[in-house]
PDB file of N, CA and C in Angstrom:
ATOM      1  N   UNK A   1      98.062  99.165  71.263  1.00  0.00           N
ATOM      2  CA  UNK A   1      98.811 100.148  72.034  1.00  0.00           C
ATOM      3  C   UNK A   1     100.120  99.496  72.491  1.00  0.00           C
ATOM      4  N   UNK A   2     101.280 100.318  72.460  1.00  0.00           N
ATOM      5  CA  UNK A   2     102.333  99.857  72.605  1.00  0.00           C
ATOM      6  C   UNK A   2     103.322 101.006  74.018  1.00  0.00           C
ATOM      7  N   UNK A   3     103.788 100.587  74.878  1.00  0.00           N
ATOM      8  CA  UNK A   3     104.062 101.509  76.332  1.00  0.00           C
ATOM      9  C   UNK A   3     104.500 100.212  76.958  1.00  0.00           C
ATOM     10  N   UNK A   4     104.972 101.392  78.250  1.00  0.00           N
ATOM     11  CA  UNK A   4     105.426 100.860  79.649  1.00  0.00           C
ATOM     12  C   UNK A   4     104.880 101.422  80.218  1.00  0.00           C
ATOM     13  N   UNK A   5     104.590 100.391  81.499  1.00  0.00           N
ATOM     14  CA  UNK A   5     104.215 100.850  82.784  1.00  0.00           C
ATOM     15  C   UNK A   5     104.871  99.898  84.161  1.00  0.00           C
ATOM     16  N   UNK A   6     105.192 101.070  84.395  1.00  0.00           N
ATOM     17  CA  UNK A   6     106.282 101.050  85.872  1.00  0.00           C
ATOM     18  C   UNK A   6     104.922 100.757  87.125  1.00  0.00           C
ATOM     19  N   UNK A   7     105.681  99.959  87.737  1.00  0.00           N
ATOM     20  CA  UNK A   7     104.675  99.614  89.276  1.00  0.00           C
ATOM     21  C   UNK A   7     105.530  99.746  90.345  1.00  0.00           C
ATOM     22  N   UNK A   8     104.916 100.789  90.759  1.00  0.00           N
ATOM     23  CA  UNK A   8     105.772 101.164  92.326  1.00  0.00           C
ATOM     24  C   UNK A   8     104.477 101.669  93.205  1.00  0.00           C
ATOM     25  N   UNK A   9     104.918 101.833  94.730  1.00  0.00           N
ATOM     26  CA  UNK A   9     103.932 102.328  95.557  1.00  0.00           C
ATOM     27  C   UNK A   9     104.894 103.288  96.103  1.00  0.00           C
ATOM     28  N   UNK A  10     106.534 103.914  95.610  1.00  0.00           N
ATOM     29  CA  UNK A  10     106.336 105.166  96.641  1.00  0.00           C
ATOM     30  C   UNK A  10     105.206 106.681  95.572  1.00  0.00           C
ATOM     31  N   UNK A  11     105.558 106.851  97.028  1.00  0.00           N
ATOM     32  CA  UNK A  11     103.723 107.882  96.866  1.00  0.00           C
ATOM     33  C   UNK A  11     104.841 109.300  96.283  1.00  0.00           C
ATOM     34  N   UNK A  12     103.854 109.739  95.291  1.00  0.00           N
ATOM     35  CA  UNK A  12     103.829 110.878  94.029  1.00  0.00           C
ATOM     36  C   UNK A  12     105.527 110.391  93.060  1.00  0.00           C
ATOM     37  N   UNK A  13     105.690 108.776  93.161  1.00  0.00           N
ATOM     38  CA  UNK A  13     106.548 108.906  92.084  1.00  0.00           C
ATOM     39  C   UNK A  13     106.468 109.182  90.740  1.00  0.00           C
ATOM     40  N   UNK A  14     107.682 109.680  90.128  1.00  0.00           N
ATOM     41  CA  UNK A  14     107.338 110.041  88.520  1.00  0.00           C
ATOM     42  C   UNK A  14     108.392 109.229  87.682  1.00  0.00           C
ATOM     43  N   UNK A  15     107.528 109.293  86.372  1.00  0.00           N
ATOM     44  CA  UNK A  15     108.345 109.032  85.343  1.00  0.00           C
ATOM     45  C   UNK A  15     109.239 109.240  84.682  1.00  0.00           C
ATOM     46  N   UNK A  16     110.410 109.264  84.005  1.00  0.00           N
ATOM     47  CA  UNK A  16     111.074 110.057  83.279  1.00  0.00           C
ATOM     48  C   UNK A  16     111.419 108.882  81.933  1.00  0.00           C
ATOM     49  N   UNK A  17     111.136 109.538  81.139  1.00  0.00           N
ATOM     50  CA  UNK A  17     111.285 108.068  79.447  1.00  0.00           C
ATOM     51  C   UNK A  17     112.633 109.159  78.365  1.00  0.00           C
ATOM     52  N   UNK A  18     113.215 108.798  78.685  1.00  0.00           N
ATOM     53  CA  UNK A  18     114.590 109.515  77.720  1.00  0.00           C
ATOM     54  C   UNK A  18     114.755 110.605  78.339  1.00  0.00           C
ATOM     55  N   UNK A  19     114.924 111.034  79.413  1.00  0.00           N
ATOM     56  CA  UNK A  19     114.841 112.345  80.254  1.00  0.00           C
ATOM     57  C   UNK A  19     113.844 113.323  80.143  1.00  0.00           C
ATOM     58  N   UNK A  20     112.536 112.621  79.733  1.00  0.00           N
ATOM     59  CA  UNK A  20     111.279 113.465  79.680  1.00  0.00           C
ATOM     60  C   UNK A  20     110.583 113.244  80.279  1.00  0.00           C
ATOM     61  N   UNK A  21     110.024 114.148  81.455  1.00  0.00           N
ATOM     62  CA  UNK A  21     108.583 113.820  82.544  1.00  0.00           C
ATOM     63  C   UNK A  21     107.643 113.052  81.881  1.00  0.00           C
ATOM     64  N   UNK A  22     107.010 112.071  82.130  1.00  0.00           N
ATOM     65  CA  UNK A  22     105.693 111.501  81.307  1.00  0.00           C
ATOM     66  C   UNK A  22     104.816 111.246  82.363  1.00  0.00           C
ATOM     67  N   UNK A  23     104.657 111.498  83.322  1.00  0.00           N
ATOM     68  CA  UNK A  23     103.636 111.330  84.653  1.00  0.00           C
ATOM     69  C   UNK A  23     104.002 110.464  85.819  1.00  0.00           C
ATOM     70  N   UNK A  24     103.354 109.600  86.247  1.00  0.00           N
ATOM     71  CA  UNK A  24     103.308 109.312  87.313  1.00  0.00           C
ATOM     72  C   UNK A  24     103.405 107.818  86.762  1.00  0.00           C
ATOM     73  N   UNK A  25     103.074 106.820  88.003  1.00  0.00           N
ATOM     74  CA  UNK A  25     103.687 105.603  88.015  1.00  0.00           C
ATOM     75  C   UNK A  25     102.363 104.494  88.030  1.00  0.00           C
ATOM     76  N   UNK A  26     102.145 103.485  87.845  1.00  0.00           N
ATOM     77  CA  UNK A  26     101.107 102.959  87.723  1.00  0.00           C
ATOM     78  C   UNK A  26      99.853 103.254  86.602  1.00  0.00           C
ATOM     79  N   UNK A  27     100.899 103.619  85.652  1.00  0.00           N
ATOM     80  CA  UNK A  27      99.433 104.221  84.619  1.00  0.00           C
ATOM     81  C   UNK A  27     100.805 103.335  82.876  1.00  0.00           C
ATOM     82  N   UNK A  28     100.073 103.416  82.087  1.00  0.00           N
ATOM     83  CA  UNK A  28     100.558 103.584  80.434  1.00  0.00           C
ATOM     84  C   UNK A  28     101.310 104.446  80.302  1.00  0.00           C
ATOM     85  N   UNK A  29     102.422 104.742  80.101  1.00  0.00           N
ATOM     86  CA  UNK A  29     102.867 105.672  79.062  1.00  0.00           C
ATOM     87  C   UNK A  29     102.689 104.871  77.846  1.00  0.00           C
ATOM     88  N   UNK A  30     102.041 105.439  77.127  1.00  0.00           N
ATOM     89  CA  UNK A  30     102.392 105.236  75.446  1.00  0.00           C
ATOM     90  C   UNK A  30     103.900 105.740  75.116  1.00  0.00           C
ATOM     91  N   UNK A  31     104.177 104.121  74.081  1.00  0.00           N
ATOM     92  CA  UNK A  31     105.255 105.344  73.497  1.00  0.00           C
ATOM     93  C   UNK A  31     105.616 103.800  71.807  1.00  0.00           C
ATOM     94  N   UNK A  32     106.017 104.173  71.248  1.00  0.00           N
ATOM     95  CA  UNK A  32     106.043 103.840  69.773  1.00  0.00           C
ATOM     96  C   UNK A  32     107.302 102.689  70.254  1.00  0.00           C
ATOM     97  N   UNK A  33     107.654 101.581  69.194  1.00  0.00           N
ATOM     98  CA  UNK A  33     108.511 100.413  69.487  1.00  0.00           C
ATOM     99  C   UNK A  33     109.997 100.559  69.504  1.00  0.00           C
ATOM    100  N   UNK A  34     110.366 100.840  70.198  1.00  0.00           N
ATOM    101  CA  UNK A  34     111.996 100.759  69.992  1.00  0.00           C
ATOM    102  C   UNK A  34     112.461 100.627  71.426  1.00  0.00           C
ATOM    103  N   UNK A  35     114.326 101.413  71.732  1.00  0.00           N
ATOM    104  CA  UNK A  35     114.744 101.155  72.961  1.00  0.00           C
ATOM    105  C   UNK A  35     114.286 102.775  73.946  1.00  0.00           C
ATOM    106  N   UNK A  36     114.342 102.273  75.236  1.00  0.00           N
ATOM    107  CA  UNK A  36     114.345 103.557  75.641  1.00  0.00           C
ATOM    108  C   UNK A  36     114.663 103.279  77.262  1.00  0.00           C
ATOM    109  N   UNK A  37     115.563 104.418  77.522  1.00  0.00           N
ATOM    110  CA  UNK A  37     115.854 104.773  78.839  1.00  0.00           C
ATOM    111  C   UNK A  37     115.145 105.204  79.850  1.00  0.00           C
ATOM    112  N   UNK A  38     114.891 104.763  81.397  1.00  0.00           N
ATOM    113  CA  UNK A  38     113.517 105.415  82.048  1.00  0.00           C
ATOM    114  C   UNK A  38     113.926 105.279  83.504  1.00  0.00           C
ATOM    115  N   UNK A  39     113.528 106.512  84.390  1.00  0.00           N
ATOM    116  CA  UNK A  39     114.298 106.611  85.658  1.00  0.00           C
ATOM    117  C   UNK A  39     112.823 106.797  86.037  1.00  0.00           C
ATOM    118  N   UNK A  40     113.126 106.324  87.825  1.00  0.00           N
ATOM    119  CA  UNK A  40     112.057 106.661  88.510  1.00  0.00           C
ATOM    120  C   UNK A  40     112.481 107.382  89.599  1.00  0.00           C
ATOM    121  N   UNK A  41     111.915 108.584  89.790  1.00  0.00           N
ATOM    122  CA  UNK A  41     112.105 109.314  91.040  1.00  0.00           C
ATOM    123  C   UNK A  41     111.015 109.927  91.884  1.00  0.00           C
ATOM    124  N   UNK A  42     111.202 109.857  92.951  1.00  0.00           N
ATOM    125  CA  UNK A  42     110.395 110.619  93.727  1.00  0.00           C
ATOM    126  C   UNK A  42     111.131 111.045  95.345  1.00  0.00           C
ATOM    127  N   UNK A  43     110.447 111.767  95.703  1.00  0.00           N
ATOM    128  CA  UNK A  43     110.517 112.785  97.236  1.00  0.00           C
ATOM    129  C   UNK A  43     111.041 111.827  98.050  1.00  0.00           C
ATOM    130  N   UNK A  44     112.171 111.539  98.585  1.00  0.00           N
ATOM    131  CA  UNK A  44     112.675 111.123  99.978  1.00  0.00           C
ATOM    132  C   UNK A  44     113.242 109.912  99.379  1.00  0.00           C
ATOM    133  N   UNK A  45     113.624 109.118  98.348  1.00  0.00           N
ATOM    134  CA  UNK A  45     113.606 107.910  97.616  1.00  0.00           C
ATOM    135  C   UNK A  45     114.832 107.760  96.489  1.00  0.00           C
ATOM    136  N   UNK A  46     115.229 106.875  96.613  1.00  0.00           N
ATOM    137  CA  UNK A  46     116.565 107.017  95.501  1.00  0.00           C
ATOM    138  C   UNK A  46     116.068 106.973  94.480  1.00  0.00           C
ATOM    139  N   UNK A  47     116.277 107.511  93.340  1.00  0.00           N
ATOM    140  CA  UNK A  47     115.814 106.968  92.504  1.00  0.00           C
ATOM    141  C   UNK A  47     116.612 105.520  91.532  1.00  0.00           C
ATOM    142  N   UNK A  48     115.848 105.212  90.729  1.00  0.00           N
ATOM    143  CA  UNK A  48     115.820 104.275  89.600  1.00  0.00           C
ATOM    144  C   UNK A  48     116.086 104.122  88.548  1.00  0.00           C
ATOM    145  N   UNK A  49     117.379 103.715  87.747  1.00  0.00           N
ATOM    146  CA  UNK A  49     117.427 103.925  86.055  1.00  0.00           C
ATOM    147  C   UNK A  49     117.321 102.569  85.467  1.00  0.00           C
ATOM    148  N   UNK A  50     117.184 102.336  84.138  1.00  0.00           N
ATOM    149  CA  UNK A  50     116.953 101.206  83.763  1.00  0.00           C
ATOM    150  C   UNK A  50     116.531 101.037  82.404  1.00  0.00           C
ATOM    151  N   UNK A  51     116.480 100.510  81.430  1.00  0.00           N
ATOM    152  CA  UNK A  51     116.430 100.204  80.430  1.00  0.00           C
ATOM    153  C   UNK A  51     115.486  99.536  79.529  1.00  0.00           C
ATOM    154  N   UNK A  52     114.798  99.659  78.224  1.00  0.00           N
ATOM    155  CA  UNK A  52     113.760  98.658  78.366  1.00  0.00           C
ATOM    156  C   UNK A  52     113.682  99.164  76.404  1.00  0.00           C
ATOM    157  N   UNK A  53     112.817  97.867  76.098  1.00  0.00           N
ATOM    158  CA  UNK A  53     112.567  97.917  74.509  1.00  0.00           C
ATOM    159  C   UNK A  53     111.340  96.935  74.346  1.00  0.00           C
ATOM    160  N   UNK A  54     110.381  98.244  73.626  1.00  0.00           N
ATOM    161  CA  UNK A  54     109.345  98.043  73.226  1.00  0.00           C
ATOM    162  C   UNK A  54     109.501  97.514  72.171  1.00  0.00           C
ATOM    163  N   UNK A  55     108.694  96.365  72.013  1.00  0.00           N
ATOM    164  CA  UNK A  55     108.227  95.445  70.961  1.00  0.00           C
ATOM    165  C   UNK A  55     106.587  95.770  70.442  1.00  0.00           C
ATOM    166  N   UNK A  56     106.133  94.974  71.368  1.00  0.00           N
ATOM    167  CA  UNK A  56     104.423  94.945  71.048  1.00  0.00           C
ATOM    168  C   UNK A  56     104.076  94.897  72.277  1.00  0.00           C
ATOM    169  N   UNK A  57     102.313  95.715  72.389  1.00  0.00           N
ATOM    170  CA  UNK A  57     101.935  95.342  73.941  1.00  0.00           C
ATOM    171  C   UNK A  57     102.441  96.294  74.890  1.00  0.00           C
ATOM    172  N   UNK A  58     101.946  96.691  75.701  1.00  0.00           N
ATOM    173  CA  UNK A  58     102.648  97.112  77.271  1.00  0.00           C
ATOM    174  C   UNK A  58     103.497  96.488  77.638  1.00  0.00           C
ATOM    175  N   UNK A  59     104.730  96.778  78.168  1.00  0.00           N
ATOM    176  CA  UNK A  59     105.534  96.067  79.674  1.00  0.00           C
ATOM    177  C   UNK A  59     105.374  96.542  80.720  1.00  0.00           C
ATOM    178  N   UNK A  60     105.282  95.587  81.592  1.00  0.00           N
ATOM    179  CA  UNK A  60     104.949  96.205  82.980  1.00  0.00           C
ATOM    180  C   UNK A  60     106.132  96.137  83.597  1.00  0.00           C
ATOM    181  N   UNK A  61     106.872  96.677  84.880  1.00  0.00           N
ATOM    182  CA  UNK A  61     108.243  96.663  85.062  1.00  0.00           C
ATOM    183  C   UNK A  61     107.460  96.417  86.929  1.00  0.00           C
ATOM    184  N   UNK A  62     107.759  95.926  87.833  1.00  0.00           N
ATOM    185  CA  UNK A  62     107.810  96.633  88.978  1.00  0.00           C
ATOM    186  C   UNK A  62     109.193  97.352  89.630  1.00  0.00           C
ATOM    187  N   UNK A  63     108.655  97.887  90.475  1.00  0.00           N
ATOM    188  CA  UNK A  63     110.231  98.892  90.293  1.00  0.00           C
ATOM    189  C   UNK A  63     110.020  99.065  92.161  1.00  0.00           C
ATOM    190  N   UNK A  64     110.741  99.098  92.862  1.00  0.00           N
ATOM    191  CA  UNK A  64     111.074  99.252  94.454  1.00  0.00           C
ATOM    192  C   UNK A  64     112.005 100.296  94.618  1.00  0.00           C
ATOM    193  N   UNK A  65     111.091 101.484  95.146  1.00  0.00           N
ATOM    194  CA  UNK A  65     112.551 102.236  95.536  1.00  0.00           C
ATOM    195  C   UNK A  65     113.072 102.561  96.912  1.00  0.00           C
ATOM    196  N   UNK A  66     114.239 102.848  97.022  1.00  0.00           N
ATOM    197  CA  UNK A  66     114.499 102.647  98.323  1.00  0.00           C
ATOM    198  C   UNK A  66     114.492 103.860  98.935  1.00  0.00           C
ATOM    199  N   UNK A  67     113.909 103.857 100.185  1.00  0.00           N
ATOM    200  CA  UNK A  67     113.895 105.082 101.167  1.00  0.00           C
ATOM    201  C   UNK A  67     115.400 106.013 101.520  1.00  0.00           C
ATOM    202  N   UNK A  68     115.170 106.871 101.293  1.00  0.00           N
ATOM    203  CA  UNK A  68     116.778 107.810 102.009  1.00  0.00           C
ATOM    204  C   UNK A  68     116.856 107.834 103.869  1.00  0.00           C
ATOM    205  N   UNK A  69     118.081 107.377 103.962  1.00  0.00           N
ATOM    206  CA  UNK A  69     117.784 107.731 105.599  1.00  0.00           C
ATOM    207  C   UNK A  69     118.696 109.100 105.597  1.00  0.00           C
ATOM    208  N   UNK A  70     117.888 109.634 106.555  1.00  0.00           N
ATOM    209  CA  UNK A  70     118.506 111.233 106.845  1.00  0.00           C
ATOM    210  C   UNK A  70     119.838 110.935 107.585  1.00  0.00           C
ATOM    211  N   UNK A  71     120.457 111.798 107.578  1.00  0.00           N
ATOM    212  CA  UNK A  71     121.746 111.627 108.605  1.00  0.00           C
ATOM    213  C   UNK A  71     121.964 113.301 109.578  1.00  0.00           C
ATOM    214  N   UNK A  72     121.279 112.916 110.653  1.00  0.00           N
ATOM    215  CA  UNK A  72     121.854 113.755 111.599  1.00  0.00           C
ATOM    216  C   UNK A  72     122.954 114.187 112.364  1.00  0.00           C
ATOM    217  N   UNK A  73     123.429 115.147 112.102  1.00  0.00           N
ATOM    218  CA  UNK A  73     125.172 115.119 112.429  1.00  0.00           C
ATOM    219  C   UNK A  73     124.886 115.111 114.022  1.00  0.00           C
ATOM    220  N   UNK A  74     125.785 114.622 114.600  1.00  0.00           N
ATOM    221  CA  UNK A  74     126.088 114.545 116.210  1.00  0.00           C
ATOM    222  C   UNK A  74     126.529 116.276 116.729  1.00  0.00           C
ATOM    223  N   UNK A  75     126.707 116.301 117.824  1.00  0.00           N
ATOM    224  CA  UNK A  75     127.223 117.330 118.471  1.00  0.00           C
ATOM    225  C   UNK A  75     128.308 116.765 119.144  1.00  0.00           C
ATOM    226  N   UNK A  76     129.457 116.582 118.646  1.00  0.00           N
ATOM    227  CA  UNK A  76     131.257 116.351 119.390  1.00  0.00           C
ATOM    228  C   UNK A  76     131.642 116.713 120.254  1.00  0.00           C
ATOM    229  N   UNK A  77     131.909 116.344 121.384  1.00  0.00           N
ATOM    230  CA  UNK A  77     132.556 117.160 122.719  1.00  0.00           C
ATOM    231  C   UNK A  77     133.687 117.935 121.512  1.00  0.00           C
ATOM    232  N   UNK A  78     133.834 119.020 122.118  1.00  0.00           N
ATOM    233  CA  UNK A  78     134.946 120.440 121.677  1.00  0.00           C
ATOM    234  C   UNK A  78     136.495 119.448 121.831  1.00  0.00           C
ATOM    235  N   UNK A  79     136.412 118.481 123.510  1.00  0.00           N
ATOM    236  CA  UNK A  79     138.091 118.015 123.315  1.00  0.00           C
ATOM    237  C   UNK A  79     138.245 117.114 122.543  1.00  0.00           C
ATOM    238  N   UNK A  80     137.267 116.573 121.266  1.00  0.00           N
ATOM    239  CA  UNK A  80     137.758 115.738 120.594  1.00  0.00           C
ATOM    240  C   UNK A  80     138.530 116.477 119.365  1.00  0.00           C
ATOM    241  N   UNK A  81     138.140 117.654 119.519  1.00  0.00           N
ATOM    242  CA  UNK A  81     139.303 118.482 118.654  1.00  0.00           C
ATOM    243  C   UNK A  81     140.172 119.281 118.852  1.00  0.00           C
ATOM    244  N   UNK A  82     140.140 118.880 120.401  1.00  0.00           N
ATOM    245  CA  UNK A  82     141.760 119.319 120.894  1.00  0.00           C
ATOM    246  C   UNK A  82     141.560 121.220 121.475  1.00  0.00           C
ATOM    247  N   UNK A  83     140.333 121.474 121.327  1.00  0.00           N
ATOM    248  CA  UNK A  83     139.768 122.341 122.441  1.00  0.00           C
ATOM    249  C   UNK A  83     139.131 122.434 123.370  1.00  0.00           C
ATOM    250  N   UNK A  84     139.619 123.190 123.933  1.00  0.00           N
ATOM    251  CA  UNK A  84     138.949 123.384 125.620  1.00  0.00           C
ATOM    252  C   UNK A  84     137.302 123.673 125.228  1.00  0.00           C
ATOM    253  N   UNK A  85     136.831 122.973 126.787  1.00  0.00           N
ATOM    254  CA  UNK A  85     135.079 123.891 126.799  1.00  0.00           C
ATOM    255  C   UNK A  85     135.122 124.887 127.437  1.00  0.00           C
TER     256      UNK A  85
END
């Protein structure tokens, strides 16, 4: 058997192998020997692109993705834009 498998722990990440869903993360994708392109994304998390070429065997990749921080807009006093309250 010849694949990658991506190792990550954010929770319900997915696969993508040439811009095609192939499941989830911590498992085999099979896939036949050559090059191929593979992003990781999931819910709240940047995702991941990256590159890779099958030879023989599985590769295992670990992969870290990084958390999004939300950004809450402030509430501006009104005279910082030059109106009255």
């Amino acid at each position: 058997m010849t694949g990658l498998k991506i190792e990550c722990d954010a929770p319900g990440a997915k696969v993508l192998v040439n811009g095609s869903e192939k499941g989830g993360v911590n498992q085999v994708v099979e896939l036949s020997p050559g090059k191929y392109a593979y992003k990781i994304t999931a819910a709240g998390y940047e995702s991941f692109e990256g590159q890779a070429e099958i030879t023989n065997g599985v590769i295992s990749l670990p992969v870290t993705l990084t958390a999004l921080t939300s950004v809450v807009p402030a509430k501006l006093p009104a005279l910082w834009f030059g109106q009255q309250q």
